[in-house]
Protein backbone atom coordinates (compact mmCIF):
# COMPACT_ATOMS: atom_id res chain seq x y z
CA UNK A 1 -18.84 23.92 68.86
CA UNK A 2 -15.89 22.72 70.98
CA UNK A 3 -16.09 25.30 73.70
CA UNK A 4 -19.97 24.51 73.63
CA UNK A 5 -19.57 20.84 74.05
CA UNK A 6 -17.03 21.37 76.94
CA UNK A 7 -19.62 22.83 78.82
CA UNK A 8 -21.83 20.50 78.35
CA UNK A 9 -18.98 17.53 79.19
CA UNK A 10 -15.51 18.08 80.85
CA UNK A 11 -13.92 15.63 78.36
CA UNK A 12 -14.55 17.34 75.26
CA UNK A 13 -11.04 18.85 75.13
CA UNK A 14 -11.15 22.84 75.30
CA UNK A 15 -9.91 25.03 72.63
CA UNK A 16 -8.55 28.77 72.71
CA UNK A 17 -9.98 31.09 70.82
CA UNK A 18 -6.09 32.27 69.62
CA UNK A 19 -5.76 28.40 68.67
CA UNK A 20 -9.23 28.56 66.78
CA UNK A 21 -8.19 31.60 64.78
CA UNK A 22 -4.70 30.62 63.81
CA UNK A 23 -6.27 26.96 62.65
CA UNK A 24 -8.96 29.49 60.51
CA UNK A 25 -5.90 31.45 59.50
CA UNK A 26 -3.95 28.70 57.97
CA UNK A 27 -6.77 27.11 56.47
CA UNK A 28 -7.51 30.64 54.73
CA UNK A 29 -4.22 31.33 53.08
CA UNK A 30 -3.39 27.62 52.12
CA UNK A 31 -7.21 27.85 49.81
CA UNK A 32 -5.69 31.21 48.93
CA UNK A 33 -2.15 30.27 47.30
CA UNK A 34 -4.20 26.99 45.91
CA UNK A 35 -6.15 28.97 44.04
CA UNK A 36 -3.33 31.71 42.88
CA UNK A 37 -1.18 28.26 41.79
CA UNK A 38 -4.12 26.66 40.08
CA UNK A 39 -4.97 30.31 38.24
CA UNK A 40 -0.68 31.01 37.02
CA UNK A 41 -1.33 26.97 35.73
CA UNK A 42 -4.21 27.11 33.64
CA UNK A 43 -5.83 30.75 33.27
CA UNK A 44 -8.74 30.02 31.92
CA UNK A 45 -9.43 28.34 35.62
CA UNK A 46 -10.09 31.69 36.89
CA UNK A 47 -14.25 32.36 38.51
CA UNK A 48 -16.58 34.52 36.83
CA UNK A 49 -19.94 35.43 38.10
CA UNK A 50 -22.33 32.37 36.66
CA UNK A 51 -19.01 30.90 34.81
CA UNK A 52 -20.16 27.56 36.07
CA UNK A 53 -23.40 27.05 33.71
CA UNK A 54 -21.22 28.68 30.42
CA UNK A 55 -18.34 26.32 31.16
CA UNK A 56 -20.49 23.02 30.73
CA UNK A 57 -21.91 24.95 27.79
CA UNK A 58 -18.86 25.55 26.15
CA UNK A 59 -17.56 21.94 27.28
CA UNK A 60 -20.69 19.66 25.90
CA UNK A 61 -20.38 22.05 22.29
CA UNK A 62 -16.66 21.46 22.60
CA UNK A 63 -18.16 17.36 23.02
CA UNK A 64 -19.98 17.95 19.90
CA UNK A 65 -17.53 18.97 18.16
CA UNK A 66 -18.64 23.17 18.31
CA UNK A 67 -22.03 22.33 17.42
CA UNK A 68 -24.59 25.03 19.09
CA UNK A 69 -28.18 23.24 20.08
């Protein structure tokens, strides 16, 4: 969008696309060893396919007090 909007107006500072991949780069491998930290922490954190809907199934019976609806 940068080297778009430089075309369009010489102030919009231009950006290289080396510097544009390292910034993607970084951004990439910081989410990565998040996640890795966050999964050694608490295991259970780890994705499944559709783990989203059974988690705040498990968590509102876990409310109840293990109480299935």
């Amino acid at each position: 969008m940068l080297r778009w909007a430089h075309e369009l107006n010489d102030s919009v500072p231009e950006i290289e696309t080396s510097g544009s991949l390292v910034v993607i780069l970084v951004v990439l491998l910081v989410t990565t060893v998040a996640s890795l930290i966050k999964v050694r922490r608490d295991p259970d954190a780890r994705a499944h396919a559709g783990s989203l809907r059974s988690h705040e199934q498990d968590r509102s019976e876990a409310d109840r007090g293990g109480e299935r609806s």
